[in-house]
Structure formats: structure tokens, C-alpha cells
N, C-alpha and C. Protein backbone atom coordinates (compact mmCIF):
# COMPACT_ATOMS: atom_id res chain seq x y z
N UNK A 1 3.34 -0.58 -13.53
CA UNK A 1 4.34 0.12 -12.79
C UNK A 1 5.73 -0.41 -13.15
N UNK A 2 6.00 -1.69 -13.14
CA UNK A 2 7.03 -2.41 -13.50
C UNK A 2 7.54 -2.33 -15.08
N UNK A 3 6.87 -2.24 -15.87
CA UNK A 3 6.86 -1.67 -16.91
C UNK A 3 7.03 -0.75 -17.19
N UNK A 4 6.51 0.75 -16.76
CA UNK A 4 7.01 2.08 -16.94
C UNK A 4 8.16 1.67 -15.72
N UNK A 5 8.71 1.54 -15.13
CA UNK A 5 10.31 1.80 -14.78
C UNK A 5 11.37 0.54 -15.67
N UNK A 6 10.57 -0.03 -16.07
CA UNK A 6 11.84 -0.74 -16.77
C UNK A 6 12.27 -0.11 -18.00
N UNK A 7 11.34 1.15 -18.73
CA UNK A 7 11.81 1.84 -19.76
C UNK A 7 12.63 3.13 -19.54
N UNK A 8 13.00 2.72 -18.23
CA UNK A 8 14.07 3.85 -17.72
C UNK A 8 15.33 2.80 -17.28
N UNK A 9 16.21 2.29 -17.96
CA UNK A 9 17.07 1.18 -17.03
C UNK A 9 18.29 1.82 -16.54
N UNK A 10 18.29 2.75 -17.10
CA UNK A 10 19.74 3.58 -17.07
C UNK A 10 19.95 4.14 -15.05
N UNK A 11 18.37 4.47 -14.96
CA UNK A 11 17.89 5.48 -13.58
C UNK A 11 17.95 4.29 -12.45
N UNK A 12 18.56 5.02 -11.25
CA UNK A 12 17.88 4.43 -10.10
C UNK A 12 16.86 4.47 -9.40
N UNK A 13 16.54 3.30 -8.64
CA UNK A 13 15.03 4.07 -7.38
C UNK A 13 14.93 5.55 -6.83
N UNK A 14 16.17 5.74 -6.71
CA UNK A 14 16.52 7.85 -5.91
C UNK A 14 15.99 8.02 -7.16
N UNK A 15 16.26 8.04 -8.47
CA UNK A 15 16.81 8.70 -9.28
C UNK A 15 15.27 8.99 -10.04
N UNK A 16 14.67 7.75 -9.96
CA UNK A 16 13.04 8.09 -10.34
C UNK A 16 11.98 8.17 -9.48
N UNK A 17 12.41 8.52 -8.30
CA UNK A 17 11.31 8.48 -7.73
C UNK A 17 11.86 10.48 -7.03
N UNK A 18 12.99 10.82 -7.14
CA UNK A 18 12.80 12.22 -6.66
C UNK A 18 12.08 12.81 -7.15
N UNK A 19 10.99 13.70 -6.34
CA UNK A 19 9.87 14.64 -6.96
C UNK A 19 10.33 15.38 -8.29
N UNK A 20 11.52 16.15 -8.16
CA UNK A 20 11.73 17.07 -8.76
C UNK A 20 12.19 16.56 -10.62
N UNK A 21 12.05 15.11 -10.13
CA UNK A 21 12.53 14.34 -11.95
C UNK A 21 11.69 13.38 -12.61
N UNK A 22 11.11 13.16 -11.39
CA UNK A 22 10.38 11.52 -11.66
C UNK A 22 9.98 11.89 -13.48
N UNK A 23 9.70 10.66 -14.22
CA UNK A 23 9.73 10.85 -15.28
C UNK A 23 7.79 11.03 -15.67
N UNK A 24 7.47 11.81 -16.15
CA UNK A 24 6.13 12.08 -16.69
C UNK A 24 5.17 10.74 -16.49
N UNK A 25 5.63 9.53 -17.54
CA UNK A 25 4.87 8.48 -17.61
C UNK A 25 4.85 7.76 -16.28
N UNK A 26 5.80 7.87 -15.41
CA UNK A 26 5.83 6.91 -14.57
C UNK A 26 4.97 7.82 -12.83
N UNK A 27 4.72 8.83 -13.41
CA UNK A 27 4.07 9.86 -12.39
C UNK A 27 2.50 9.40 -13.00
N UNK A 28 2.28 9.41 -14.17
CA UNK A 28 1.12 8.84 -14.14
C UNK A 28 0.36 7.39 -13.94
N UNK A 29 1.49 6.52 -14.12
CA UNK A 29 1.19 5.12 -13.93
C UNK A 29 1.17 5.03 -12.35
N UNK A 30 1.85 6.07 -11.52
CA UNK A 30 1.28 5.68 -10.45
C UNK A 30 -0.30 6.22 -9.36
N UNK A 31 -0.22 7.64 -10.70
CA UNK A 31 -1.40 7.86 -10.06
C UNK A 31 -2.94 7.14 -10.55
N UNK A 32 -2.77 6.50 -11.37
CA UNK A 32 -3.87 5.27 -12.29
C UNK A 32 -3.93 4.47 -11.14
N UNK A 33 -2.44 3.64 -10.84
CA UNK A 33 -2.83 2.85 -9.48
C UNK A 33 -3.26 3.10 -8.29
N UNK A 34 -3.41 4.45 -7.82
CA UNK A 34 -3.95 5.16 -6.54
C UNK A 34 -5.24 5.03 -7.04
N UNK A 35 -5.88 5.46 -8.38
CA UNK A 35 -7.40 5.42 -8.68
C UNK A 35 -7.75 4.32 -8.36
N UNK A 36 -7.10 2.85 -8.95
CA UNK A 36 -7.58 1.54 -8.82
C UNK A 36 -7.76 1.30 -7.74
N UNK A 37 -6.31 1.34 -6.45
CA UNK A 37 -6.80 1.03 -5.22
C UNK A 37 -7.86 1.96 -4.55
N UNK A 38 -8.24 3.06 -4.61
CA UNK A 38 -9.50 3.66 -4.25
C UNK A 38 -10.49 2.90 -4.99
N UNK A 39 -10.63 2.94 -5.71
CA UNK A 39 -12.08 2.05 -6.24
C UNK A 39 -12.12 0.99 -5.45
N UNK A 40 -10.80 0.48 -5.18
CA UNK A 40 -10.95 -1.44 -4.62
C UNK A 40 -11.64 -0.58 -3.30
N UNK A 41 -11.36 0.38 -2.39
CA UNK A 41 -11.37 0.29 -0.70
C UNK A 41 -12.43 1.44 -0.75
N UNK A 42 -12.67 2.31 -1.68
CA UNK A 42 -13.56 3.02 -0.74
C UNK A 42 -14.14 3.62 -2.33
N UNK A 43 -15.06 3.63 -2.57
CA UNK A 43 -15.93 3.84 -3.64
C UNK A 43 -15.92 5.55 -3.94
N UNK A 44 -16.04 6.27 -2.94
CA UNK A 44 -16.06 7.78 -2.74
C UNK A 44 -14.60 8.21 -2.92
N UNK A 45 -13.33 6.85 -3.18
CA UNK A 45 -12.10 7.78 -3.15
C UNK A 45 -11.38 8.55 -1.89
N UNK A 46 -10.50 8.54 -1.89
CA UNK A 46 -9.99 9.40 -0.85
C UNK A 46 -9.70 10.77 -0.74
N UNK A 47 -9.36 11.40 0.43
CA UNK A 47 -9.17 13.24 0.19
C UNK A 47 -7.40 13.16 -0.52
N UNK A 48 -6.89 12.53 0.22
CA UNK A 48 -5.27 12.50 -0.13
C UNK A 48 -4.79 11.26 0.19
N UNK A 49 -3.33 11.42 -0.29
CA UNK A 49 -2.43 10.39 -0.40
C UNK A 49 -2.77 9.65 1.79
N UNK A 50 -2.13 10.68 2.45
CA UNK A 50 -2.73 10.23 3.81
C UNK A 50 -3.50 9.57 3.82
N UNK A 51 -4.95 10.18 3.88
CA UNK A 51 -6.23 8.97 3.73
C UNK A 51 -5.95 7.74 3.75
N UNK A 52 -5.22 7.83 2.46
CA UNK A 52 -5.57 6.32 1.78
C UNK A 52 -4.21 5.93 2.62
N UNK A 53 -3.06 6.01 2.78
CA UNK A 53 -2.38 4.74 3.62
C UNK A 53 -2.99 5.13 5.25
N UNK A 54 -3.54 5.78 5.67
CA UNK A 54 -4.25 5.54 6.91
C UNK A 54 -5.16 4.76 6.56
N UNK A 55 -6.02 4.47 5.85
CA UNK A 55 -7.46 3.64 5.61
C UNK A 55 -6.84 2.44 5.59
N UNK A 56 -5.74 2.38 4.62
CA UNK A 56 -5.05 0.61 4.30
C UNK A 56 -3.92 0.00 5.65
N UNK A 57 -3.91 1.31 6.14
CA UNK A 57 -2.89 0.62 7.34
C UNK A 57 -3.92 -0.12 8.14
N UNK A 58 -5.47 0.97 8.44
CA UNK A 58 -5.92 0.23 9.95
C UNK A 58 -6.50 -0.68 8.93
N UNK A 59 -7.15 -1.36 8.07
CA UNK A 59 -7.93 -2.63 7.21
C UNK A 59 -6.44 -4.01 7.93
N UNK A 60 -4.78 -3.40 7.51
CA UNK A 60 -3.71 -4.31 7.98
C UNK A 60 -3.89 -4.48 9.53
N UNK A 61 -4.11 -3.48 10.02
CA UNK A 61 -3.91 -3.71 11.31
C UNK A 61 -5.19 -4.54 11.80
N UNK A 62 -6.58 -4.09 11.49
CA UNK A 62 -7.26 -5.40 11.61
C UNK A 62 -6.74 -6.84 11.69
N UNK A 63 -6.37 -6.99 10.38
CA UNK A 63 -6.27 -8.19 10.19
C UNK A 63 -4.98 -9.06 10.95
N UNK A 64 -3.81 -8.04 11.00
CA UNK A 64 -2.70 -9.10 11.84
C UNK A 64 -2.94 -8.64 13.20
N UNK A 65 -3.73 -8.41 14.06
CA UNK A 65 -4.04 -8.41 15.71
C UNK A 65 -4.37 -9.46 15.90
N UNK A 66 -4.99 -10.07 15.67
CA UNK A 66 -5.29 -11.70 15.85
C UNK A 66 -4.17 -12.32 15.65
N UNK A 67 -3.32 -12.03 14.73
CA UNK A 67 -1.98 -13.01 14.79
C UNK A 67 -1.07 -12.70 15.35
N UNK A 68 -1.50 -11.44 16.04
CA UNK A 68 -0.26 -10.95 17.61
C UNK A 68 -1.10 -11.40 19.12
N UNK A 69 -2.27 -11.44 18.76
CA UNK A 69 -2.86 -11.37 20.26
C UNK A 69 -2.18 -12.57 20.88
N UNK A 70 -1.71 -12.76 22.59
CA UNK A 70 -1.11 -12.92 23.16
C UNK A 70 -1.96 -15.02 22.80
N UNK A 71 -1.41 -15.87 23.33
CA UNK A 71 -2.21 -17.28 23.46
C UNK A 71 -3.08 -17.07 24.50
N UNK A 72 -4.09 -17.63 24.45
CA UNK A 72 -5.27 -17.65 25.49
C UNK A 72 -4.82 -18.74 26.69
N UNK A 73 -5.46 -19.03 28.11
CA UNK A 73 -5.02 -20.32 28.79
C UNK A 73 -5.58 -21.57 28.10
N UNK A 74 -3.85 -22.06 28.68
CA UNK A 74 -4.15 -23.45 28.02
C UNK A 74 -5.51 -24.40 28.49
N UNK A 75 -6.12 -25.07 27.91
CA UNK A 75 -7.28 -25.52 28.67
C UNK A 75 -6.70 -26.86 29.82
N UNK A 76 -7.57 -27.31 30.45
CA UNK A 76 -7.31 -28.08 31.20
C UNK A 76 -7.70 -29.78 30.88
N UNK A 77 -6.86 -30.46 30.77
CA UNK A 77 -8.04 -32.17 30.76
C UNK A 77 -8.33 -32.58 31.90
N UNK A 78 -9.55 -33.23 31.70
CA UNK A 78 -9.95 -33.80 32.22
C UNK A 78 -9.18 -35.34 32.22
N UNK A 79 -9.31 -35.91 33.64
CA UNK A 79 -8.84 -36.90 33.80
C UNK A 79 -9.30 -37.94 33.81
């Protein structure tokens, strides 16, 4: 990915990423990486672009709820 935009140096982020220009190679280097991350998360692939950041949001959201959940009570010593 970093590679196909660095052979554009002239362009900005607007400038390659508007639908209506994005440059050929760099429309495909990102859809190669949508294949890869489907293979990594779900073997069957996804229906659409949705899907897949809904599937990868709740896998995130799993994982940082535990590092929001509130502290439990403090325990007590014994004396």
C-alpha cells in the first residue's frame, strides 16, 4: 500500500483516495489487502466492505471491554 502511494508523490490523501481518480494500481493494491484480511478473519470472505469493518470492529470491541470495564471492589485485609 505504502508503496503504490509513494509512486504518486506529486498527489495528496484527497487527491488519491477520491473515488472518481484514485489511481488504477492503487485501487487494486487495496483491494488484494481486503482479500488478505478476509482470509485472516473469516475464511468464507465477506458480503461487503460493511461486513468486514463490522466483523473487525466487534473482534476490537471484544477485546478493549475488559480494559474499560469499571475496577471491581477493592478486597478487604484481613487483620
Amino acid at each position: 500500500m505504502l508503496d503504490t502511494r509513494a509512486a504518486h508523490p506529486g498527489a495528496t490523501l484527497a487527491q488519491l483516495y477520491d473515488p472518481d481518480l484514485m489511481p488504477p494500481d492503487l485501487r487494486r493494491a487495496h483491494a488484494a489487502l481486503d482479500r488478505a484480511v478476509d482470509r485472516l478473519y473469516r475464511p468464507s470472505g465477506f458480503a461487503s466492505d460493511r461486513d468486514r469493518v463490522e466483523h473487525l470492529l466487534g473482534l476490537y470491541e471484544k477485546m478493549a471491554n475488559p480494559l474499560l470495564a469499571p475496577p471491581g471492589r477493592p478486597r478487604r485485609r484481613r487483620a
